[in-house]
Protein backbone atom coordinates (compact mmCIF):
# COMPACT_ATOMS: atom_id res chain seq x y z
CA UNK A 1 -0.54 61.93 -21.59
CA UNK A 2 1.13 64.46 -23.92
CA UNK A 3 4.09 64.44 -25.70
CA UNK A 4 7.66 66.24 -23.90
CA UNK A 5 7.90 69.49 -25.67
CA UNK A 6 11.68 68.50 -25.94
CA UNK A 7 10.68 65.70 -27.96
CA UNK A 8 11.67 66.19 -31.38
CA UNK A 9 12.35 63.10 -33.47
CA UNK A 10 13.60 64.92 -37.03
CA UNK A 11 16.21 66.65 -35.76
CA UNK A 12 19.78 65.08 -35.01
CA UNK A 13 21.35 65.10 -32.03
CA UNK A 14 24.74 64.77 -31.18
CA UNK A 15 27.17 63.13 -28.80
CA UNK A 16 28.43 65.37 -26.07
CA UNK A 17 32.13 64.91 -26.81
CA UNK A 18 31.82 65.95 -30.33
CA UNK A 19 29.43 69.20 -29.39
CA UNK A 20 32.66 69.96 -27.16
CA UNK A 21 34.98 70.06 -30.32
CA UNK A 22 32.53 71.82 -32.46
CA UNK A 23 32.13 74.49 -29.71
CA UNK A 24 36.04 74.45 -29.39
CA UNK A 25 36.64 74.87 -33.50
CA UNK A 26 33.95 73.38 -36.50
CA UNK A 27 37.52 72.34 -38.12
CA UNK A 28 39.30 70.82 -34.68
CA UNK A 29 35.91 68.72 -34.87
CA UNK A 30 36.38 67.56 -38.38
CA UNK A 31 40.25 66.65 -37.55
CA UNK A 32 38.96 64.88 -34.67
CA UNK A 33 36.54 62.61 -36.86
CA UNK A 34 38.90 62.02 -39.25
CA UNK A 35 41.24 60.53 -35.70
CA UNK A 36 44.13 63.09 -36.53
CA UNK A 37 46.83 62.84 -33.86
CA UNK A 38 50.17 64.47 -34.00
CA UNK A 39 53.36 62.22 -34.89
CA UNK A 40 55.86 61.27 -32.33
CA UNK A 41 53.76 62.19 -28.89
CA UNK A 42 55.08 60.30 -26.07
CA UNK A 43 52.62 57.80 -24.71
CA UNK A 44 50.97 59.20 -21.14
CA UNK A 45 48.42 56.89 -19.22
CA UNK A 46 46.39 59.61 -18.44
CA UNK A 47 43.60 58.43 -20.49
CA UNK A 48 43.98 54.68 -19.32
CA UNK A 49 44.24 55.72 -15.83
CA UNK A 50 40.98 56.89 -16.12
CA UNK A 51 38.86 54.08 -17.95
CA UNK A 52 40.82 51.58 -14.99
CA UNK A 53 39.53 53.48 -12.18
CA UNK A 54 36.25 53.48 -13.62
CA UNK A 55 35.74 50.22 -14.80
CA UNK A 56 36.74 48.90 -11.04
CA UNK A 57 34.83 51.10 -9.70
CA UNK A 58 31.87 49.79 -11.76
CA UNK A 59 32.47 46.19 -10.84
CA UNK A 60 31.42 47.57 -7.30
CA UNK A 61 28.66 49.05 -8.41
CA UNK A 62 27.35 46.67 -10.67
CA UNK A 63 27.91 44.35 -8.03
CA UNK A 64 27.87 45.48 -4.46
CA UNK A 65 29.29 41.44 -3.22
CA UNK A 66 32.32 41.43 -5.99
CA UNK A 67 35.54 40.97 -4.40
CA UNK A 68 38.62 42.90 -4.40
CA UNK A 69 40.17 40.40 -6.29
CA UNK A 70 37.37 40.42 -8.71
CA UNK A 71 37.74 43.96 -9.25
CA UNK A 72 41.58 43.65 -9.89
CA UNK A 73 40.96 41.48 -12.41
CA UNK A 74 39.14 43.47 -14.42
CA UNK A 75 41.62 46.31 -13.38
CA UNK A 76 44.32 44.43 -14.85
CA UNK A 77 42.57 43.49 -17.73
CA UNK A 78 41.91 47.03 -19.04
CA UNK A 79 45.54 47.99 -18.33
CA UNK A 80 47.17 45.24 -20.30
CA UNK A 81 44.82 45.85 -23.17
CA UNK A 82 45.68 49.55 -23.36
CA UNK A 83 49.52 49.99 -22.44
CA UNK A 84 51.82 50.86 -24.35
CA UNK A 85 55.67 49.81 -23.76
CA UNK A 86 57.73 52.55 -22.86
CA UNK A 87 60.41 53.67 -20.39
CA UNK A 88 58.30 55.79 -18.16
CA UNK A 89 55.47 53.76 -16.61
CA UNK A 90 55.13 50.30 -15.68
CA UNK A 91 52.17 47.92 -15.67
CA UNK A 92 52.67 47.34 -12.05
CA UNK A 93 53.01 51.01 -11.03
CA UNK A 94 50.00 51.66 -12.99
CA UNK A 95 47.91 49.33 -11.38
CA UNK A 96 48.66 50.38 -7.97
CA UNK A 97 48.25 53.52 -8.54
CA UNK A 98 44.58 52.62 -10.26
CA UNK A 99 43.76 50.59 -7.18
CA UNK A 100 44.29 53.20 -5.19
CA UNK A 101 42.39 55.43 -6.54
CA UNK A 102 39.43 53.26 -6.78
CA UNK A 103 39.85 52.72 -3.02
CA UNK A 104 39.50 56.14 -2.73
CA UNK A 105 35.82 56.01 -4.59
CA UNK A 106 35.09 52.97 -2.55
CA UNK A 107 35.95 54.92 0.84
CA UNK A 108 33.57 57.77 0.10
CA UNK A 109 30.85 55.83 0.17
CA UNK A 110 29.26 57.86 -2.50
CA UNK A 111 26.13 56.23 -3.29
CA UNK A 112 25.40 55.65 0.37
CA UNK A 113 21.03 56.29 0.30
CA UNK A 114 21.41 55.92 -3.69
CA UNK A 115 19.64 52.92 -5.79
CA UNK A 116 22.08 52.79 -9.03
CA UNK A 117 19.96 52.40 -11.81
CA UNK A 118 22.30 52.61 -14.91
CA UNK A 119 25.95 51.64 -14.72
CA UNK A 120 28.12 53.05 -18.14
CA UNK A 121 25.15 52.35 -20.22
CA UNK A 122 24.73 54.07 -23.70
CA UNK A 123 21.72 56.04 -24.07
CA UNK A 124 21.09 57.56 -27.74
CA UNK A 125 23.27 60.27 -27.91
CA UNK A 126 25.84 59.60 -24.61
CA UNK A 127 26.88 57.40 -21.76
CA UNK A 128 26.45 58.85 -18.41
CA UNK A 129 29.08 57.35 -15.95
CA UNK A 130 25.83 56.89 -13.49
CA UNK A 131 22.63 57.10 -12.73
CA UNK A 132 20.87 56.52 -9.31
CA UNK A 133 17.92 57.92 -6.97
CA UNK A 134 19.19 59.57 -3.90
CA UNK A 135 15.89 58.56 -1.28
CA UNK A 136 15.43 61.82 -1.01
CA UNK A 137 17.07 64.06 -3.98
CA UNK A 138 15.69 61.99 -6.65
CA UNK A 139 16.89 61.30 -9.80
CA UNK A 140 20.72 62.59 -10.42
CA UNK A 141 24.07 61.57 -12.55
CA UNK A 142 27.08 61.27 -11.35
CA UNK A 143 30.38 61.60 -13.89
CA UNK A 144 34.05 60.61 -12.88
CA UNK A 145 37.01 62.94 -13.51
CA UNK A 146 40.44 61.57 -12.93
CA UNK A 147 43.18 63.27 -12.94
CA UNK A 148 46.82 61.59 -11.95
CA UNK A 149 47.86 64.51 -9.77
CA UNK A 150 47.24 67.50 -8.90
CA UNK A 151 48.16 69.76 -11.53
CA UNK A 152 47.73 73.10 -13.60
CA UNK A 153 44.62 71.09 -15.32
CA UNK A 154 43.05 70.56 -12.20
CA UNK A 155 43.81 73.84 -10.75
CA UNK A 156 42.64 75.66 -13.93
CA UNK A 157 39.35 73.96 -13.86
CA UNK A 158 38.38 74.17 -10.06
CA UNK A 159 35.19 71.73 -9.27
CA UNK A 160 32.62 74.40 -9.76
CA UNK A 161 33.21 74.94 -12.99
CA UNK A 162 31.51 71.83 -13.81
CA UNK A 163 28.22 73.54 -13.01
CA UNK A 164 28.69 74.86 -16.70
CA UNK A 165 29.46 71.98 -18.40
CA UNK A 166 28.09 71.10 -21.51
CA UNK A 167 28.35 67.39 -21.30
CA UNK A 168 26.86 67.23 -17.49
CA UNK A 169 23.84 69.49 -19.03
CA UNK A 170 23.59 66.96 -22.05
CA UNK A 171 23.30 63.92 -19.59
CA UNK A 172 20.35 65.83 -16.96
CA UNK A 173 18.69 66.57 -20.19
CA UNK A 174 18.65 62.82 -21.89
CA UNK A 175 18.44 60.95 -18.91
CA UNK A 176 15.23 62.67 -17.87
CA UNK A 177 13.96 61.91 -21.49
CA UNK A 178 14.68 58.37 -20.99
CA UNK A 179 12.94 57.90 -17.60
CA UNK A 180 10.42 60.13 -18.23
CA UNK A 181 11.29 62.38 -15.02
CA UNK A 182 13.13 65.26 -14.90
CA UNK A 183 16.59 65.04 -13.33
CA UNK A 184 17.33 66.73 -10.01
CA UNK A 185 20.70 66.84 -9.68
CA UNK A 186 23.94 66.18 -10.99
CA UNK A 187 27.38 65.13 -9.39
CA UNK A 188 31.06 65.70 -10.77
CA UNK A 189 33.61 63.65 -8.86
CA UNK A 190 36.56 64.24 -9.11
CA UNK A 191 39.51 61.22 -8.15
CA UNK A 192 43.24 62.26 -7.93
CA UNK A 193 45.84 59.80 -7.65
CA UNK A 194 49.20 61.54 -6.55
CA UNK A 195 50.62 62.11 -4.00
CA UNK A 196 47.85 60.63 -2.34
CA UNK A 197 44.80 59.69 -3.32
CA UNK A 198 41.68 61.89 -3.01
CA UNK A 199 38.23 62.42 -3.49
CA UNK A 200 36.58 65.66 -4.13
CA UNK A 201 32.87 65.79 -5.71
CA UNK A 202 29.69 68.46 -5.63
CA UNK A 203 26.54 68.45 -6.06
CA UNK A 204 24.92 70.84 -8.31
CA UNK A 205 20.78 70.86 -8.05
CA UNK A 206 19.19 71.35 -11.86
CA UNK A 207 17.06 74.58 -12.34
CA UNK A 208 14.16 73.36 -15.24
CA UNK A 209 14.65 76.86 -16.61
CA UNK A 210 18.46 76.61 -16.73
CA UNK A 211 18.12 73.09 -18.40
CA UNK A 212 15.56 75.27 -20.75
CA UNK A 213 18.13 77.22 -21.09
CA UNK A 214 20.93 74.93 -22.21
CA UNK A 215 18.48 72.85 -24.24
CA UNK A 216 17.97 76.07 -26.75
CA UNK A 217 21.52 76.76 -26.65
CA UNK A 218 22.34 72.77 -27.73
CA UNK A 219 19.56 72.65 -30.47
CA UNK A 220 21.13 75.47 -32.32
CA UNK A 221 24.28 73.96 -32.32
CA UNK A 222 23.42 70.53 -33.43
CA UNK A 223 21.22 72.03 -36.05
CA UNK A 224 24.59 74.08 -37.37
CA UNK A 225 26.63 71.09 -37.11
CA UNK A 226 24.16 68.38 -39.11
CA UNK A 227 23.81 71.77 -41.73
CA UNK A 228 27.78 71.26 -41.73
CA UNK A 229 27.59 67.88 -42.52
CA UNK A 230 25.26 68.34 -45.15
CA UNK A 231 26.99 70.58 -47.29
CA UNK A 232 24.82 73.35 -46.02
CA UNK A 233 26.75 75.75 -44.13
CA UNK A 234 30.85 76.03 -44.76
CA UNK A 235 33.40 74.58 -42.28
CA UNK A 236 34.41 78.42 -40.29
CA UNK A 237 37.79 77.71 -38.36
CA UNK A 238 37.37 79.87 -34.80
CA UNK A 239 40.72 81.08 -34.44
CA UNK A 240 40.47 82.51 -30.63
CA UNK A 241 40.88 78.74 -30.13
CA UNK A 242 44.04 78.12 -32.13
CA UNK A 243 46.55 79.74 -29.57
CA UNK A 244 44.16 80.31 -27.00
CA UNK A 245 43.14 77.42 -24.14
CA UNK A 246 45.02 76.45 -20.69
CA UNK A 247 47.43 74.25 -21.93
CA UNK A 248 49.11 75.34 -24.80
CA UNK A 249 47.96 75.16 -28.60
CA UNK A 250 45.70 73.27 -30.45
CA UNK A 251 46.46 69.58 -31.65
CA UNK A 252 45.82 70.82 -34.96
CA UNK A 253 47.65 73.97 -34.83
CA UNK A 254 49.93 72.92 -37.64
CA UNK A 255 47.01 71.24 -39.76
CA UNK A 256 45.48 74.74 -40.16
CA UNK A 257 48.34 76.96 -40.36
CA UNK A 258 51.20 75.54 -42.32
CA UNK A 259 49.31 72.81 -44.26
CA UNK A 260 46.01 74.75 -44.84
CA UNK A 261 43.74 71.84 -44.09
CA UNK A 262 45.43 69.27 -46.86
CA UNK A 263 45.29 65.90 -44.91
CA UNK A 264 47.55 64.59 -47.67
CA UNK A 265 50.18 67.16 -47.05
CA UNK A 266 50.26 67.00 -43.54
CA UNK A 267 51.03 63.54 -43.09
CA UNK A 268 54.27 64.30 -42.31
CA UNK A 269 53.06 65.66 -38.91
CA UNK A 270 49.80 63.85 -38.55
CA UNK A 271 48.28 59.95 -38.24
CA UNK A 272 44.62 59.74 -39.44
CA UNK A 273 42.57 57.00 -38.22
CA UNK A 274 39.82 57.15 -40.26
């Protein structure tokens, strides 16, 4: 048996997160290593809304017996460890609106004719959501999107334009390295939880030449970035991204154009967290 042709074990690959922000801007990547945020942002439990839903969501699928209680558990457990006290939101509201959203997952019944294989597992480079084997689409990955209404961010990304998706392509490509098969099919899903709760998910059916296609695409730019790293090739800002993007500005708007890159400087605006 020969060797993949996508096999190459000198080069280094990264994450699909941090392609993302070297796509976006080479210098919104390195402000994003070095955990830059903006001073004096109101907390928003977008983010935390998200890792709930899918943790409870896991316990299911880890676990097809677990009880509801079991899963509120652990639903409460990731909500106390990652609120923050404020005026806005409460633990309580957040939690029922989590539940509800996971509901929503549960009522789909999207993994009906699906053996789950991997469950938020790391593989070397990312951490598909999940993988299963549809009896008779094969091999596929499914990633969770949730969003806590429907707003401009969901309405400026419609569902299809997932089928472009760097980090979907990323996860087709190194889950079929890992198993050895290539990947038929992947599956964005996307939960909302206000004003009621939805589900709305696709599935897009993987071209080998397209996944050629993305694979040449993703090599150049994680040989560019490790050149980066290495002192090889300078740090070029892309400044159609600066002002450019659906909602508003980048983070580091003000780290680039009125400090000039000086972390020191910009402290005044910025917390660094490496």
């Amino acid at each position: 048996m020969g060797i993949s042709p996508t096999f190459r074990p000198s080069r280094t690959i990264y994450s699909p997160s941090e392609t993302s922000d070297w796509l976006t801007c080479p210098v919104y990547r390195r402000f994003r290593r070095a955990g830059g945020e903006p001073r004096g942002q109101d907390w928003e439990p977008a983010r935390l809304l998200g890792i709930a839903v899918q943790e409870g969501v896991n316990v299911r699928l880890r676990n097809p017996n677990a009880t509801d209680d079991k899963i509120q558990a652990e639903v409460e457990r990731v909500l106390v460890a990652g609120y923050q006290e404020q005026p806005k939101y409460t633990l309580e509201g957040l939690l029922k609106l989590t539940l509800r959203g996971i509901q929503a997952v549960l009522d789909a019944d999207l993994f009906n004719r699906h053996a789950v294989l991997m469950v938020d597992e790391p593989l070397t480079s990312s951490r598909p959501d999940v993988v299963s084997r549809h009896d008779t689409e094969g091999l596929g990955v499914t990633d969770f999107k949730v969003s806590q209404k429907v707003d401009e961010r969901f309405r400026a990304k419609r569902l299809s334009e997932y089928e472009t998706d760097d980090q979907f392509w990323h996860y087709v490509w190194e889950v079929g390295e890992s198993f050895g098969e290539p990947v038929k099919w992947f599956r964005p899903v996307v939960v909302i939880l206000t004003p009621k709760p939805m589900v709305l998910h696709d599935m897009v059916h993987v071209d080998p030449k397209r996944l050629e296609f993305w694979l040449e695409g993703a090599e150049q730019h994680w040989a560019d970035m490790a050149a980066e790293d290495r002192g090889e090739r300078p740090v070029v800002p892309r400044w159609p991204s600066c002002r450019g993007g659906k909602f508003g500005p980048c983070v580091a708007y003000d780290f680039c154009h009125v400090f000039h890159g000086d972390k020191a400087a910009a402290t005044m605006y910025y917390d660094w967290r490496d």
